[in-house]
PDB file of N, CA and C in Angstrom:
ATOM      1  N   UNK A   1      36.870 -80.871   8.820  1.00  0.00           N
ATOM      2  CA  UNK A   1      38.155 -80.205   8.924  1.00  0.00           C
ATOM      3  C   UNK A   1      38.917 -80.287   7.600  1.00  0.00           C
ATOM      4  N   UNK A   2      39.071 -81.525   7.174  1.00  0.00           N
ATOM      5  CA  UNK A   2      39.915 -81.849   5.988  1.00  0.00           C
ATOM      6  C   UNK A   2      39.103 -80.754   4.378  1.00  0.00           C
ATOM      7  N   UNK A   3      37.570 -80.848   4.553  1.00  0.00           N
ATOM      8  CA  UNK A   3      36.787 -80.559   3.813  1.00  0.00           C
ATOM      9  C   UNK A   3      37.188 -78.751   3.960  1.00  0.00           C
ATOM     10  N   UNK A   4      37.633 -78.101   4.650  1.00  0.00           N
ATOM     11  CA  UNK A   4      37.379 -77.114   4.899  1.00  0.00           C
ATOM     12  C   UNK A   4      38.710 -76.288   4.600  1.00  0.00           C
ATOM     13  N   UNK A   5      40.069 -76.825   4.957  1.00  0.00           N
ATOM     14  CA  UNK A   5      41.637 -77.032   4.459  1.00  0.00           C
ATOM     15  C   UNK A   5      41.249 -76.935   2.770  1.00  0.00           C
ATOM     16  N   UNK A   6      40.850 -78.047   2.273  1.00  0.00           N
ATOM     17  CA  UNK A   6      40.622 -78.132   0.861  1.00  0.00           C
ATOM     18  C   UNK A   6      40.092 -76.955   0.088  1.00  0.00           C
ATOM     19  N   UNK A   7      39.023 -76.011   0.718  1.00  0.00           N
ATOM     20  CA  UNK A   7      38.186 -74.904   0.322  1.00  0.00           C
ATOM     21  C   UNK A   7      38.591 -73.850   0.573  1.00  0.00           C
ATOM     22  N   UNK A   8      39.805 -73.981   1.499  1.00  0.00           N
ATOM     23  CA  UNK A   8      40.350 -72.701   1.736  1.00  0.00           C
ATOM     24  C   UNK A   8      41.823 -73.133   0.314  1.00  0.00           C
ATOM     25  N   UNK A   9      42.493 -74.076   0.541  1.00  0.00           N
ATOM     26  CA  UNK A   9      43.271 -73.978  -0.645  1.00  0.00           C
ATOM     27  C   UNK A   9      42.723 -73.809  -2.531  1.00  0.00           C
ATOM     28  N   UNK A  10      41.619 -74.428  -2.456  1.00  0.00           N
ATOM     29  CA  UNK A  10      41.016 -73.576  -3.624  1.00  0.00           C
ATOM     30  C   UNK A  10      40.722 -72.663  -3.844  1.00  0.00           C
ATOM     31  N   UNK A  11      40.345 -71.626  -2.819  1.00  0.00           N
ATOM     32  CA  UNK A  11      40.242 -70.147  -2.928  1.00  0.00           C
ATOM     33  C   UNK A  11      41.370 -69.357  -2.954  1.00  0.00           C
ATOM     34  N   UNK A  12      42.445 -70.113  -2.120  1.00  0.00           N
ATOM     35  CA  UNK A  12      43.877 -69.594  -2.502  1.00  0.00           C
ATOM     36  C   UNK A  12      44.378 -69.538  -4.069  1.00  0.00           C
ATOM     37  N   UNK A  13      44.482 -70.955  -4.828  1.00  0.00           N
ATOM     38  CA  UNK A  13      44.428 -71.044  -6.151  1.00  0.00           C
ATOM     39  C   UNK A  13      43.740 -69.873  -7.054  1.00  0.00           C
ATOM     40  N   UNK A  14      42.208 -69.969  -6.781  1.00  0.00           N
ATOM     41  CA  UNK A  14      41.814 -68.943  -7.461  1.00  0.00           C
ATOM     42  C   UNK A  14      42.558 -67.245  -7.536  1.00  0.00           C
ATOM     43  N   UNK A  15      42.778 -66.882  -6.362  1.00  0.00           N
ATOM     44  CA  UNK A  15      43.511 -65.788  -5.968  1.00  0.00           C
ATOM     45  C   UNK A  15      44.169 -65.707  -6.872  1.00  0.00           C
ATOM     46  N   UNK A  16      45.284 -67.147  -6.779  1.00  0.00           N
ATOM     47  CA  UNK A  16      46.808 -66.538  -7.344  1.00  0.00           C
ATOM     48  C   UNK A  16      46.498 -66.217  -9.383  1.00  0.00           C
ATOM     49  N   UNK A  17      45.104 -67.469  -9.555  1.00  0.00           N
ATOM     50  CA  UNK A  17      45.303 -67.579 -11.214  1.00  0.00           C
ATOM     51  C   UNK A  17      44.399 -65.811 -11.662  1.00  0.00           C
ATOM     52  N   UNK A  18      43.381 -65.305 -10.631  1.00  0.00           N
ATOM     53  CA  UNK A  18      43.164 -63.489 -10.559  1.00  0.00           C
ATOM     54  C   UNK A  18      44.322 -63.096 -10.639  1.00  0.00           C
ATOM     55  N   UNK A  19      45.239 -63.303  -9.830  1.00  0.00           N
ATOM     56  CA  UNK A  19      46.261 -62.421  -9.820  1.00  0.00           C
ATOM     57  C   UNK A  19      47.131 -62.598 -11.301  1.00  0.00           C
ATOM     58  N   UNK A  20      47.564 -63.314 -11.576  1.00  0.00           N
ATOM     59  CA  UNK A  20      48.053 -63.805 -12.763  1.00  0.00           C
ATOM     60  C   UNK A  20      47.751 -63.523 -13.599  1.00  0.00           C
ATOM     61  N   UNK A  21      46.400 -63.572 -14.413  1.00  0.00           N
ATOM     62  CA  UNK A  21      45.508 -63.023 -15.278  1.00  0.00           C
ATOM     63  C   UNK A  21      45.547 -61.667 -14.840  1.00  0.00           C
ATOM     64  N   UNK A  22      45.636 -61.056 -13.510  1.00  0.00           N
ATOM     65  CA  UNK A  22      45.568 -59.180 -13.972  1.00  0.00           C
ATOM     66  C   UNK A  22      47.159 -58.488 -13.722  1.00  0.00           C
ATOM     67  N   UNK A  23      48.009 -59.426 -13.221  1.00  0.00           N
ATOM     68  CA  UNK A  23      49.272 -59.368 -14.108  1.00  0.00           C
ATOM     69  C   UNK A  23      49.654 -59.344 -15.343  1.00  0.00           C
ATOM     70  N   UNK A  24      49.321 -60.550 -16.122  1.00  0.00           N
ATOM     71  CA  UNK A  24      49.341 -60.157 -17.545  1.00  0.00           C
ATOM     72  C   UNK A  24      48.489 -58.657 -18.145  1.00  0.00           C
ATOM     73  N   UNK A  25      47.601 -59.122 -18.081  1.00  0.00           N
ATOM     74  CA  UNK A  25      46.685 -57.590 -18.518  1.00  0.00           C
ATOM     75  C   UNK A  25      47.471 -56.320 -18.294  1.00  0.00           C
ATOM     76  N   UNK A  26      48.041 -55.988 -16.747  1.00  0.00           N
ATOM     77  CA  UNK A  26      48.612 -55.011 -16.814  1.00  0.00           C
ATOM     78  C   UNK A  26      50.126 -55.245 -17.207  1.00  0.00           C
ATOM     79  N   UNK A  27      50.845 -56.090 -18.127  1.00  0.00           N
ATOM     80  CA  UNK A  27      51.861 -56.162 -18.510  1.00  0.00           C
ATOM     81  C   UNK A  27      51.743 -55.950 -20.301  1.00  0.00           C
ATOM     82  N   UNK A  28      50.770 -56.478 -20.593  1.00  0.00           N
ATOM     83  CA  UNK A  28      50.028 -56.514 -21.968  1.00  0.00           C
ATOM     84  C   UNK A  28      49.690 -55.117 -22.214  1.00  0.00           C
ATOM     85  N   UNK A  29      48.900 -54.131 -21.395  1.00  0.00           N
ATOM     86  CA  UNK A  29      48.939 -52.978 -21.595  1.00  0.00           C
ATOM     87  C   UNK A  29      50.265 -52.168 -21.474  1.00  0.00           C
ATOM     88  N   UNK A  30      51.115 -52.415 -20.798  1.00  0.00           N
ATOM     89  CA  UNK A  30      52.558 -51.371 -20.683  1.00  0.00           C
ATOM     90  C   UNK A  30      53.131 -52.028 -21.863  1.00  0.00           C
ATOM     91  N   UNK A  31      53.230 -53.152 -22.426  1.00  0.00           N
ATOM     92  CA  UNK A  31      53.832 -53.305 -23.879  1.00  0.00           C
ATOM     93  C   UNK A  31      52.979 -53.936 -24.955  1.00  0.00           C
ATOM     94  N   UNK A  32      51.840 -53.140 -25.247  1.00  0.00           N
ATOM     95  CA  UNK A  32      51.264 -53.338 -26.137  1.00  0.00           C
ATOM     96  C   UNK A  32      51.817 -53.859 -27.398  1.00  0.00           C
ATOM     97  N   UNK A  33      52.948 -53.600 -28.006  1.00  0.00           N
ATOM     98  CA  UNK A  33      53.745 -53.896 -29.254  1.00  0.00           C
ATOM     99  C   UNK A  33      53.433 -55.528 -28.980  1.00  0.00           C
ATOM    100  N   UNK A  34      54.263 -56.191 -27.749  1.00  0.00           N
ATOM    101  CA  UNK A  34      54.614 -57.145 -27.623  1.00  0.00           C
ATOM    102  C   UNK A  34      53.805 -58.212 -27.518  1.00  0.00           C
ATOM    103  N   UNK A  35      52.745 -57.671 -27.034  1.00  0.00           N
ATOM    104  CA  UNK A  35      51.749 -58.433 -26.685  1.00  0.00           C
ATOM    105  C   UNK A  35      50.842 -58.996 -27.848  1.00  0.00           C
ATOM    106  N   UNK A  36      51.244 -58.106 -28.961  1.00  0.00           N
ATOM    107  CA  UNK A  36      50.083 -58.451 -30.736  1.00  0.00           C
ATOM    108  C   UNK A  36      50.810 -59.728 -30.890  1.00  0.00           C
ATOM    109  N   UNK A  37      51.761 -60.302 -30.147  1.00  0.00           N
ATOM    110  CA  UNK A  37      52.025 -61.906 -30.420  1.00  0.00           C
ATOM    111  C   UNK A  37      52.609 -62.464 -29.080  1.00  0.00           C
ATOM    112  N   UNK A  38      51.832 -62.992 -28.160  1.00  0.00           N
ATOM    113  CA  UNK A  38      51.819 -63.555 -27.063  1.00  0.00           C
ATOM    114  C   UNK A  38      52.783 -64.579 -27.215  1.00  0.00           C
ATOM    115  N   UNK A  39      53.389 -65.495 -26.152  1.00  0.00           N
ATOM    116  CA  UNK A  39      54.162 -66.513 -26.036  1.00  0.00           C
ATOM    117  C   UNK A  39      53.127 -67.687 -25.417  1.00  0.00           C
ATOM    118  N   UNK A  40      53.794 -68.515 -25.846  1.00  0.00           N
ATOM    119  CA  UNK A  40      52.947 -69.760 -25.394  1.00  0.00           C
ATOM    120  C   UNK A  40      52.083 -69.656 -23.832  1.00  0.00           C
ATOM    121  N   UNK A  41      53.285 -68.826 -22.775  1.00  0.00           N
ATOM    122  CA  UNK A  41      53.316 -68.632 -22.195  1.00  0.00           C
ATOM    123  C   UNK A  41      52.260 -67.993 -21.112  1.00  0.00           C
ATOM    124  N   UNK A  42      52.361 -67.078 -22.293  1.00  0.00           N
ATOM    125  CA  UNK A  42      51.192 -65.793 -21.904  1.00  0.00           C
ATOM    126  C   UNK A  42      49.856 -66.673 -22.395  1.00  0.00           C
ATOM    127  N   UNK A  43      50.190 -66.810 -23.207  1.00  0.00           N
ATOM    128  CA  UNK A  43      48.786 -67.306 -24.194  1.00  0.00           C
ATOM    129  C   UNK A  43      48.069 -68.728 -22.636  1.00  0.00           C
ATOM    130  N   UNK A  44      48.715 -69.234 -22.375  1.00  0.00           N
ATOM    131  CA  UNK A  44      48.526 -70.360 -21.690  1.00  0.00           C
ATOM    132  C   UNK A  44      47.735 -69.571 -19.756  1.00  0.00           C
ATOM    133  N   UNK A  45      48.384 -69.008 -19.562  1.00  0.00           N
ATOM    134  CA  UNK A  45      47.236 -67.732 -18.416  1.00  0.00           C
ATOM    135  C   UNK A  45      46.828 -67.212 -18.747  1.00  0.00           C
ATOM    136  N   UNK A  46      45.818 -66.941 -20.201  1.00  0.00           N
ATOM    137  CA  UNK A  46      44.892 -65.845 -21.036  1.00  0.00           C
ATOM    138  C   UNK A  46      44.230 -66.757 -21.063  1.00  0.00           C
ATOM    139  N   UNK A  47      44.431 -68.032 -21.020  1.00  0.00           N
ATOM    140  CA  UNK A  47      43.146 -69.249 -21.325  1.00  0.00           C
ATOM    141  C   UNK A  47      42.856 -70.112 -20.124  1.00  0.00           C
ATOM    142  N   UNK A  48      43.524 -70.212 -19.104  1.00  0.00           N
ATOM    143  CA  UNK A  48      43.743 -70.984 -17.832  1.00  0.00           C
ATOM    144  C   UNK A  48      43.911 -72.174 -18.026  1.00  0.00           C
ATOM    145  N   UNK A  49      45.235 -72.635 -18.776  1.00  0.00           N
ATOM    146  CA  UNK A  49      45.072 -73.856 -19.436  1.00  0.00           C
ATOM    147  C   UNK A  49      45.922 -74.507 -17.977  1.00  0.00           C
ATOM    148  N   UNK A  50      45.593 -76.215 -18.479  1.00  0.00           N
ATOM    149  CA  UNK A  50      46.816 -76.515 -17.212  1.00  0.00           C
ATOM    150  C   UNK A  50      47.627 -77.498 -17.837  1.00  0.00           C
ATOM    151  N   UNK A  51      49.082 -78.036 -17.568  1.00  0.00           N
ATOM    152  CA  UNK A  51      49.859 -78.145 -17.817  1.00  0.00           C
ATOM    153  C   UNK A  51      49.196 -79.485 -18.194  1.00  0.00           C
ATOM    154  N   UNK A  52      48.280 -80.662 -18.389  1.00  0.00           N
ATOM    155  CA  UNK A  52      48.152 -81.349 -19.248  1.00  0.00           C
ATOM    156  C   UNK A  52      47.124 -80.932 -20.187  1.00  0.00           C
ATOM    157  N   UNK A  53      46.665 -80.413 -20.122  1.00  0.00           N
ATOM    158  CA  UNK A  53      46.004 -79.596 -21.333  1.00  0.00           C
ATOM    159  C   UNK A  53      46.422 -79.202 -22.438  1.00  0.00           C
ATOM    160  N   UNK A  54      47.308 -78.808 -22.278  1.00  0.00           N
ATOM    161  CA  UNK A  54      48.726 -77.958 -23.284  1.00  0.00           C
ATOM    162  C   UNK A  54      49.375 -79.144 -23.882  1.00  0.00           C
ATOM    163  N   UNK A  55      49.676 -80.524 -22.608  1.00  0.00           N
ATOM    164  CA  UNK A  55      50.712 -81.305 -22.818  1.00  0.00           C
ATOM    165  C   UNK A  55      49.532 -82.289 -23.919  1.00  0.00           C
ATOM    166  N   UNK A  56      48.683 -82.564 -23.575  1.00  0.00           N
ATOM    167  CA  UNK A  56      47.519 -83.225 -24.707  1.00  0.00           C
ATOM    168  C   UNK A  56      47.224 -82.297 -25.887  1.00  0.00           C
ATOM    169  N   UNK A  57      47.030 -80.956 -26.028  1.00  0.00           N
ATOM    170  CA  UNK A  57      46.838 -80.230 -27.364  1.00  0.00           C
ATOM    171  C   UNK A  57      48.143 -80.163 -28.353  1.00  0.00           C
ATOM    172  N   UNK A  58      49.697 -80.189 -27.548  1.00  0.00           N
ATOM    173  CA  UNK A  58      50.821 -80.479 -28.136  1.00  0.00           C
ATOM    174  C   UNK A  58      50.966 -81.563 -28.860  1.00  0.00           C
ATOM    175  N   UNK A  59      50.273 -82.876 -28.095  1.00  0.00           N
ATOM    176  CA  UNK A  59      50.054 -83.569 -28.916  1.00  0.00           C
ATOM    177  C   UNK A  59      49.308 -84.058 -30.011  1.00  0.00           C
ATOM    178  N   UNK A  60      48.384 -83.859 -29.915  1.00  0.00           N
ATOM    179  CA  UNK A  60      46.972 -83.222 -31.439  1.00  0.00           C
ATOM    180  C   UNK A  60      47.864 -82.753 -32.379  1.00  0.00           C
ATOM    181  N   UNK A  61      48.380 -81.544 -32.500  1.00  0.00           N
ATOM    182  CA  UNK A  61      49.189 -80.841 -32.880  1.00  0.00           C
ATOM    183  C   UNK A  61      50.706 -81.383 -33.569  1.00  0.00           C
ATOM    184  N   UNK A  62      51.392 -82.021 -32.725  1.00  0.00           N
ATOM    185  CA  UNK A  62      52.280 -83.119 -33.327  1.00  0.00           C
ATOM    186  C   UNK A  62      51.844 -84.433 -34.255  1.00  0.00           C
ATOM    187  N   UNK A  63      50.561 -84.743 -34.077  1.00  0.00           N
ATOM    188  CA  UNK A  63      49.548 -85.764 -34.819  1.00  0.00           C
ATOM    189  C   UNK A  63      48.678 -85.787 -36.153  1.00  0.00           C
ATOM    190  N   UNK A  64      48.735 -84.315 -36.301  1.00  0.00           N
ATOM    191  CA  UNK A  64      47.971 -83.035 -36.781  1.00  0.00           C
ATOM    192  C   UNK A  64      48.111 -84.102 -38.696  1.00  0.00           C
ATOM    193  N   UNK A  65      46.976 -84.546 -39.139  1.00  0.00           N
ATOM    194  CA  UNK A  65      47.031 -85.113 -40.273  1.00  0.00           C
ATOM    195  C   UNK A  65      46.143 -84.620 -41.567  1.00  0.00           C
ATOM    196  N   UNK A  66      46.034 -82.758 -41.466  1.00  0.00           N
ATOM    197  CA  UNK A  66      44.972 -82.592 -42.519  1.00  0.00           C
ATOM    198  C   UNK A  66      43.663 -82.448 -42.117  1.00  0.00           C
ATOM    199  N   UNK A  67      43.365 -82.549 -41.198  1.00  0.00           N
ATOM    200  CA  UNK A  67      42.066 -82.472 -41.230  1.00  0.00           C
ATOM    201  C   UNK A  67      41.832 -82.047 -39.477  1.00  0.00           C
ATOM    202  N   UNK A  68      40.922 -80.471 -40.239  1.00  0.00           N
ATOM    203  CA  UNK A  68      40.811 -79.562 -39.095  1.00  0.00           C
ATOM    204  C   UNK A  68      39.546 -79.699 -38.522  1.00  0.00           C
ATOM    205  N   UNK A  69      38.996 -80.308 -38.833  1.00  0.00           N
ATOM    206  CA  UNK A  69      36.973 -80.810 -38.020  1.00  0.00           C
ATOM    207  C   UNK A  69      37.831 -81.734 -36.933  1.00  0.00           C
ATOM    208  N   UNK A  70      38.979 -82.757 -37.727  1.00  0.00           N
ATOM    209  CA  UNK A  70      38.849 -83.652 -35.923  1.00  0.00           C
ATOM    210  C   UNK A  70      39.797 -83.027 -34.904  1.00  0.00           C
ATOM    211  N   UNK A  71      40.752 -82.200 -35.693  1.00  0.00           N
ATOM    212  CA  UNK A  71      41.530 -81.603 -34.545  1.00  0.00           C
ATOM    213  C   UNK A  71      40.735 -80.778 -33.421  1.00  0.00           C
ATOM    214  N   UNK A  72      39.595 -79.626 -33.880  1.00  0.00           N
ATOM    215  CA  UNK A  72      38.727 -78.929 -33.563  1.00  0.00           C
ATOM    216  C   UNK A  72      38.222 -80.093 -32.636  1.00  0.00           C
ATOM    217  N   UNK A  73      37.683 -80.818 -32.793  1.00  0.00           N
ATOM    218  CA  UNK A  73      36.633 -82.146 -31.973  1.00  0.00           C
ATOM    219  C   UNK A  73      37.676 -83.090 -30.868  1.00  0.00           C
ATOM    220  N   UNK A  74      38.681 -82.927 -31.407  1.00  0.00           N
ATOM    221  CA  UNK A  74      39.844 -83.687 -30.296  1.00  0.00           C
ATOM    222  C   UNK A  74      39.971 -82.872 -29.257  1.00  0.00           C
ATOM    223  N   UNK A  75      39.887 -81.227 -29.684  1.00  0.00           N
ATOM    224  CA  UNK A  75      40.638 -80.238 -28.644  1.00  0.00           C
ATOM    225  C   UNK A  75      39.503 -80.136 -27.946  1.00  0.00           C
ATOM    226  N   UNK A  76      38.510 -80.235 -28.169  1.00  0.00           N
ATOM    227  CA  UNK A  76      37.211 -79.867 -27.442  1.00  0.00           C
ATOM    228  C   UNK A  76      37.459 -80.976 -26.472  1.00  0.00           C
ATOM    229  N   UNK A  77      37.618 -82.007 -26.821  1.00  0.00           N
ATOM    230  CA  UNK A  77      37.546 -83.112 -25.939  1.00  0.00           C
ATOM    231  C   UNK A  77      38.430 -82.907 -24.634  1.00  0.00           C
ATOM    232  N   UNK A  78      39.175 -82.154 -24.638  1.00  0.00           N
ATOM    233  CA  UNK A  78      40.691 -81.906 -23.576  1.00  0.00           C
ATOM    234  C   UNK A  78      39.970 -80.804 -23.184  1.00  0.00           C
ATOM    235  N   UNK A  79      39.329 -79.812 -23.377  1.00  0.00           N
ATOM    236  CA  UNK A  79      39.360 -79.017 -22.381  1.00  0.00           C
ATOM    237  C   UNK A  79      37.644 -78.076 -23.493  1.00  0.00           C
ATOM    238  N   UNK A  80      36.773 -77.472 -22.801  1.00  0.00           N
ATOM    239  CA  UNK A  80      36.152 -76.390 -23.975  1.00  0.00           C
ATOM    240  C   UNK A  80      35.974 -75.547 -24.262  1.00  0.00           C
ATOM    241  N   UNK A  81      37.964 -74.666 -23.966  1.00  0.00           N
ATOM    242  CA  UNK A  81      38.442 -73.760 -24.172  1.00  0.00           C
ATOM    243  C   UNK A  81      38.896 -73.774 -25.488  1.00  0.00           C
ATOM    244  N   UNK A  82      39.300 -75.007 -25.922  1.00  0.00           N
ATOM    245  CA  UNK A  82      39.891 -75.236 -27.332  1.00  0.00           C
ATOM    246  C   UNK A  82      39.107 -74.924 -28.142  1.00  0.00           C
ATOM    247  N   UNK A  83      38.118 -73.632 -28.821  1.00  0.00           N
ATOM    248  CA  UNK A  83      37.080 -73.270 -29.860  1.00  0.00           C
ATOM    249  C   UNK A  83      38.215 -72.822 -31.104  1.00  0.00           C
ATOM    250  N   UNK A  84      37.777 -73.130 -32.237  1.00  0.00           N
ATOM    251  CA  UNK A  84      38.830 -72.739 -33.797  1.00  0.00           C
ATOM    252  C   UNK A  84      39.771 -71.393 -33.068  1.00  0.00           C
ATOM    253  N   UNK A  85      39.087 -69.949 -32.459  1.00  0.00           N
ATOM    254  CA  UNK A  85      39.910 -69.105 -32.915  1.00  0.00           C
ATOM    255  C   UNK A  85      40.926 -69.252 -31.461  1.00  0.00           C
ATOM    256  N   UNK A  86      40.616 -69.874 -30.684  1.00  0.00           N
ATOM    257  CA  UNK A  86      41.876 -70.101 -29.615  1.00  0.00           C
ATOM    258  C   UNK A  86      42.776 -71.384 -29.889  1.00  0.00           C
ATOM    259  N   UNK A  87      42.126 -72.646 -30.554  1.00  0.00           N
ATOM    260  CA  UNK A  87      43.092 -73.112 -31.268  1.00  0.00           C
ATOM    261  C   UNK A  87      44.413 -72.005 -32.533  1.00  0.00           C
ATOM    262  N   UNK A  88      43.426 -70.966 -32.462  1.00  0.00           N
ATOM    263  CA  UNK A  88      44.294 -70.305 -33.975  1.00  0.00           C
ATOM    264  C   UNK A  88      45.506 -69.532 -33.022  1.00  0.00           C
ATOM    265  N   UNK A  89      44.904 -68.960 -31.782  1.00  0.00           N
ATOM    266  CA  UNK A  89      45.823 -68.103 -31.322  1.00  0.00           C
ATOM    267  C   UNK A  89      47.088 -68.941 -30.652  1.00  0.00           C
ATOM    268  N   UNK A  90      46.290 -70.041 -30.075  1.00  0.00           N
ATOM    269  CA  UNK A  90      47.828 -71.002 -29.555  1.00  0.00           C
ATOM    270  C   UNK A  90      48.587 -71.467 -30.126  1.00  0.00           C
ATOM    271  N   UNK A  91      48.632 -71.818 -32.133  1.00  0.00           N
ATOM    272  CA  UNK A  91      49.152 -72.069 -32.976  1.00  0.00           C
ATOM    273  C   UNK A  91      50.226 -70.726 -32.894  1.00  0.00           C
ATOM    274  N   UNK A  92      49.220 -69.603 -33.446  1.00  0.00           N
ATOM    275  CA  UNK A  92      50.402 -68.417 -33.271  1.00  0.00           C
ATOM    276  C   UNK A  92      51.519 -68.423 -32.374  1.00  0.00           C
ATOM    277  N   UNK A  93      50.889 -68.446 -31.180  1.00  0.00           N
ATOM    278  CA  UNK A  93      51.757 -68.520 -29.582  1.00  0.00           C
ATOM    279  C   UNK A  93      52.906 -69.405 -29.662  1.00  0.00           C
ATOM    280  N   UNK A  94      52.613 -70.740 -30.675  1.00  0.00           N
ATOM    281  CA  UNK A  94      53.690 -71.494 -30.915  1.00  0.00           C
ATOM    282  C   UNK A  94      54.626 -70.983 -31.749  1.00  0.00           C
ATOM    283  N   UNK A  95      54.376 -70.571 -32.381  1.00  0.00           N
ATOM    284  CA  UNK A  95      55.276 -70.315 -33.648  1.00  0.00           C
ATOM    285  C   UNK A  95      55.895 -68.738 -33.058  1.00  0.00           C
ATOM    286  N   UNK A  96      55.155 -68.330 -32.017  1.00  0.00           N
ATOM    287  CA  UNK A  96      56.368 -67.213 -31.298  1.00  0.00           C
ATOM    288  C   UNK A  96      56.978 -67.661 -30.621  1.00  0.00           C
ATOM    289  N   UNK A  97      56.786 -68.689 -29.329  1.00  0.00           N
ATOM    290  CA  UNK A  97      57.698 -69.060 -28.905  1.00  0.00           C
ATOM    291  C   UNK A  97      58.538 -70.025 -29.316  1.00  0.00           C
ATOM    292  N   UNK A  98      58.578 -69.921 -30.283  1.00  0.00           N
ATOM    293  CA  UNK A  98      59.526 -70.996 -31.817  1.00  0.00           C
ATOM    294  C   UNK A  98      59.223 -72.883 -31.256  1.00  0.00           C
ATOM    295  N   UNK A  99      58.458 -72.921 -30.778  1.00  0.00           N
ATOM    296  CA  UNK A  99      57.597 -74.777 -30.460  1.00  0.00           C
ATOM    297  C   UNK A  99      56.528 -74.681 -31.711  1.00  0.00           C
ATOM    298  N   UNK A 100      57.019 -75.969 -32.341  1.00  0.00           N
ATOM    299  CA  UNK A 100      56.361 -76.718 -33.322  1.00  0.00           C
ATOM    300  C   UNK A 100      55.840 -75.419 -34.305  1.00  0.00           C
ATOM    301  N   UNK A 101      56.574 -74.934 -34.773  1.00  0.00           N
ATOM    302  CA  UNK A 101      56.826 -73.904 -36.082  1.00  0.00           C
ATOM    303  C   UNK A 101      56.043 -74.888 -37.222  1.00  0.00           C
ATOM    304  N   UNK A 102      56.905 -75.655 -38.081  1.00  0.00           N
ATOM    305  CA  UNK A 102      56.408 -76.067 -39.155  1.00  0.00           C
ATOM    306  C   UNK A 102      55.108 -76.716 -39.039  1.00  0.00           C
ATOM    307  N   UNK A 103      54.523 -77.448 -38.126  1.00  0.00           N
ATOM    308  CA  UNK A 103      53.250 -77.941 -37.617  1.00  0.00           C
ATOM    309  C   UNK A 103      52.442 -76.853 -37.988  1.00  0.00           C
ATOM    310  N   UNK A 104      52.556 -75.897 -36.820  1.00  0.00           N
ATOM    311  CA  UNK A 104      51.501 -74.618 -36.263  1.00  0.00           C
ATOM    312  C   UNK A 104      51.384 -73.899 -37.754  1.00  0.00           C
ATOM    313  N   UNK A 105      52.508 -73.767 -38.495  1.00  0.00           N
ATOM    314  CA  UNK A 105      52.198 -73.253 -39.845  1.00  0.00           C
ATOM    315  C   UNK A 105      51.696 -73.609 -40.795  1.00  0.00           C
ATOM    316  N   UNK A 106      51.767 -75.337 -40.863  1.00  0.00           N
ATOM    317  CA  UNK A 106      50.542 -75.973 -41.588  1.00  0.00           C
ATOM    318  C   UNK A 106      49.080 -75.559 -41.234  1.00  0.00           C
ATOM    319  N   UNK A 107      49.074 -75.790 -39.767  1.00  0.00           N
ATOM    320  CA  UNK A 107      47.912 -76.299 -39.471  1.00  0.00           C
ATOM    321  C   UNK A 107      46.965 -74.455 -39.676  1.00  0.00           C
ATOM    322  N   UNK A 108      47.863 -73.215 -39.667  1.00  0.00           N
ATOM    323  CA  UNK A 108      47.200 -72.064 -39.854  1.00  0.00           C
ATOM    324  C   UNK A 108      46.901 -72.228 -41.480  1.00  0.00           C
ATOM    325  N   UNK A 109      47.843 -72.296 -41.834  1.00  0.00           N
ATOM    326  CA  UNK A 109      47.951 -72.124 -43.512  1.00  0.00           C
ATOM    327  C   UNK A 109      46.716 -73.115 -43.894  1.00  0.00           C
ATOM    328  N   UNK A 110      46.085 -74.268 -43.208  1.00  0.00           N
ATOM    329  CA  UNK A 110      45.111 -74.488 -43.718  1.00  0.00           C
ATOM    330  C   UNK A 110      43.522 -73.908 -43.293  1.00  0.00           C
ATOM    331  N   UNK A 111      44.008 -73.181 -42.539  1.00  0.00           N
ATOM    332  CA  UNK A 111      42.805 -72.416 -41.754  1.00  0.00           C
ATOM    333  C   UNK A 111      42.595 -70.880 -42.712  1.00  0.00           C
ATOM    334  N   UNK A 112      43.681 -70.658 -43.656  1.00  0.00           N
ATOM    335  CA  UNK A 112      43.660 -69.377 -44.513  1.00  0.00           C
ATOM    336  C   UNK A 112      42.183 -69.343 -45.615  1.00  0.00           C
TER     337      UNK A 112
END
């Protein structure tokens, strides 16, 4: 019984993060302009991140000392969604939704 409650609320979950993901999509297409720089926000249901995921890569990121092999190897470790060019896009995402600007701009500017 309990086993079965559980499998039906995970299929619920899934639903809502489909739905979510083809919400954005069709919001991303009606404002294309807006979308060439996502918000943390967006960026964060384009990747299915979950709220310690983000809250552990924020911190990498706040820690962030020069050197992009261990950041790359830290983020992997949290989740192995974190590959260089989605680390690159969530940097962006930061620096649109104005969180950790001078960081996210190091840490691109050394990725140039």
């Amino acid at each position: 019984m309990i086993n079965n409650e559980y499998e039906k609320l995970l299929a619920e979950i899934e639903k809502l993060k489909f739905h979510n993901t083809n919400l954005l999509t069709l919001i991303g297409t009606l404002h294309d302009e807006q979308m060439q720089q996502p918000t943390i926000h967006e960026t964060i249901v384009m990747l299915d991140l979950s709220k310690n995921d983000l809250r552990e890569f924020t911190e990498l990121v706040q820690n962030y000392n020069g050197n992009n092999y261990k950041l790359e190897q830290d983020a992997l470790n949290i989740n192995p969604v974190f590959r260089k060019n989605n680390i690159i896009s969530i940097l962006k995402a930061f620096i649109t939704s104005e969180m950790l600007v001078d960081k996210s701009k190091e840490i691109l500017k050394s990725y140039s």
